[in-house]
Protein backbone atom coordinates (compact mmCIF):
# COMPACT_ATOMS: atom_id res chain seq x y z
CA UNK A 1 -7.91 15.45 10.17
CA UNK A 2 -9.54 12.69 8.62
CA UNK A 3 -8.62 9.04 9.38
CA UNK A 4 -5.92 7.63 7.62
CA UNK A 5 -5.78 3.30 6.78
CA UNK A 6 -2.72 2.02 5.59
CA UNK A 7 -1.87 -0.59 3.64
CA UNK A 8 1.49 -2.37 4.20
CA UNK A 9 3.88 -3.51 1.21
CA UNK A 10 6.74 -5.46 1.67
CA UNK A 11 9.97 -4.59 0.40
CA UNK A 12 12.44 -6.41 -1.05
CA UNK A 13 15.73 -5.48 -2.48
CA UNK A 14 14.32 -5.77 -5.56
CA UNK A 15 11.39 -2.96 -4.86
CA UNK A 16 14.23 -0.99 -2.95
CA UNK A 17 16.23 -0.78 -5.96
CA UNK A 18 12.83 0.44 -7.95
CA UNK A 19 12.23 2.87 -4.98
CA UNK A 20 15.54 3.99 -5.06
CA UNK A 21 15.79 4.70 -9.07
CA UNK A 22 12.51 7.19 -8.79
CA UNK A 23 13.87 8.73 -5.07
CA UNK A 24 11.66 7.09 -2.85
CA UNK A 25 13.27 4.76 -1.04
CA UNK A 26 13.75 7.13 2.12
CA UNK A 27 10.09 6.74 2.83
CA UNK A 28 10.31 2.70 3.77
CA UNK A 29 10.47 1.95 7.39
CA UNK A 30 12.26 -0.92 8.92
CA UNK A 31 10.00 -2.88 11.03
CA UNK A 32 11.24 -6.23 11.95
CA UNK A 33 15.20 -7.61 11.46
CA UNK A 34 16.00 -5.05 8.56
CA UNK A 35 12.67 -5.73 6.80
CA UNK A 36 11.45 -2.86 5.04
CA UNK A 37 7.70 -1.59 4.76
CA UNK A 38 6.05 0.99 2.68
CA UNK A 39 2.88 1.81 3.76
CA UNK A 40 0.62 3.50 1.24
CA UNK A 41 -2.97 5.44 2.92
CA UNK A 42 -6.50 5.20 2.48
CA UNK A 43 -9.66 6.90 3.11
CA UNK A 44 -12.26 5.43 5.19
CA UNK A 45 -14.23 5.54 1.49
CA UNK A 46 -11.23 4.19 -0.18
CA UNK A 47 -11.11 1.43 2.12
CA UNK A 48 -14.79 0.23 2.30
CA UNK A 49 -14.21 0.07 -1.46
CA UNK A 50 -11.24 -2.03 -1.16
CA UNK A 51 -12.94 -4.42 1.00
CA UNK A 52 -16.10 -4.02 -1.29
CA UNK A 53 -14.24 -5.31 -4.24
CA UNK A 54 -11.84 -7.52 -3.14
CA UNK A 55 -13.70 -9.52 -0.48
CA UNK A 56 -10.75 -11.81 1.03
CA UNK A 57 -9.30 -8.35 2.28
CA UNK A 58 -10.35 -7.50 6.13
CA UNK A 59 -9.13 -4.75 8.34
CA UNK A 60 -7.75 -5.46 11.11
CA UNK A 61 -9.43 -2.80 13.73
CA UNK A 62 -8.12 -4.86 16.66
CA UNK A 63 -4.65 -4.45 16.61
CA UNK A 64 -2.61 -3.71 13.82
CA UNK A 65 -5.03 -0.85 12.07
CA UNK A 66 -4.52 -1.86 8.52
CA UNK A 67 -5.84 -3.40 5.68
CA UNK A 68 -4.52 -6.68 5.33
CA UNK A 69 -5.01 -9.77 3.48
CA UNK A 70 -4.95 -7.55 -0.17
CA UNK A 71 -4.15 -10.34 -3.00
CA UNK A 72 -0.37 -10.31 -3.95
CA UNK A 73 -0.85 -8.85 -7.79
CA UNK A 74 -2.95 -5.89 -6.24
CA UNK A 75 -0.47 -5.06 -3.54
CA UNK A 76 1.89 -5.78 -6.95
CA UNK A 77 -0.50 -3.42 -9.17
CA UNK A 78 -0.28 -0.82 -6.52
CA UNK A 79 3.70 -0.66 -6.13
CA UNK A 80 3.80 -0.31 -9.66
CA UNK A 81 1.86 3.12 -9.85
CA UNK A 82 3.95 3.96 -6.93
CA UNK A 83 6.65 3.45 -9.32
CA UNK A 84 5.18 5.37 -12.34
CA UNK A 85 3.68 8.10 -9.99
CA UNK A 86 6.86 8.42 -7.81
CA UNK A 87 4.42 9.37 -5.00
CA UNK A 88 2.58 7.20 -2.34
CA UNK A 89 -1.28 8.64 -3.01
CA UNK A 90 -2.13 6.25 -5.62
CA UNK A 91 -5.05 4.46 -4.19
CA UNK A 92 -7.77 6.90 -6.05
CA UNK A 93 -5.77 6.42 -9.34
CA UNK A 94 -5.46 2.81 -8.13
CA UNK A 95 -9.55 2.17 -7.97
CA UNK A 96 -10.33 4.32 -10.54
CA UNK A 97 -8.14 1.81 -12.96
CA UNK A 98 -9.68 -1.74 -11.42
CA UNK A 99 -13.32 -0.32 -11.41
């Protein structure tokens, strides 16, 4: 199975209540003092373009495995097509629309 990157989203009650309304706010995970995350995967290709295009973005291969440091509005951009997609693989869709 190919490698998976994720890319963490925060989630406020706000997002909860806009995961909730399109049934997806099951697939959060509580990671620290009842803060939710939703983590959204990449391809190793989807990643190096990620980095490629945005270049303030790193990924962290040390300790946490993820893609961090996306700007707010695309982290923003992509919980939206979560939203209109009501699924979690959006990041194709997601490039395809910023390219």
């Amino acid at each position: 199975m190919a490698e998976k990157y994720p890319i963490n989203i925060w989630i406020n009650e706000e997002r909860h209540e806009k995961l909730s309304k399109v049934g997806l706010a099951d697939i959060t995970e509580d990671v620290l003092a009842g803060m939710k995350v939703l983590r959204l995967y990449c391809t190793a290709k989807q990643k190096d373009q990620l980095l490629k295009l945005y270049s303030m973005a790193k990924y962290d291969s040390a300790t946490t495995k993820t893609i961090e440091l996306l700007p707010a509005e695309v982290k923003d951009k992509m919980f939206d097509l979560v939203i209109e997609r009501k699924r979690l693989n959006v990041i194709e869709e997601f490039l395809k629309r910023v390219r």
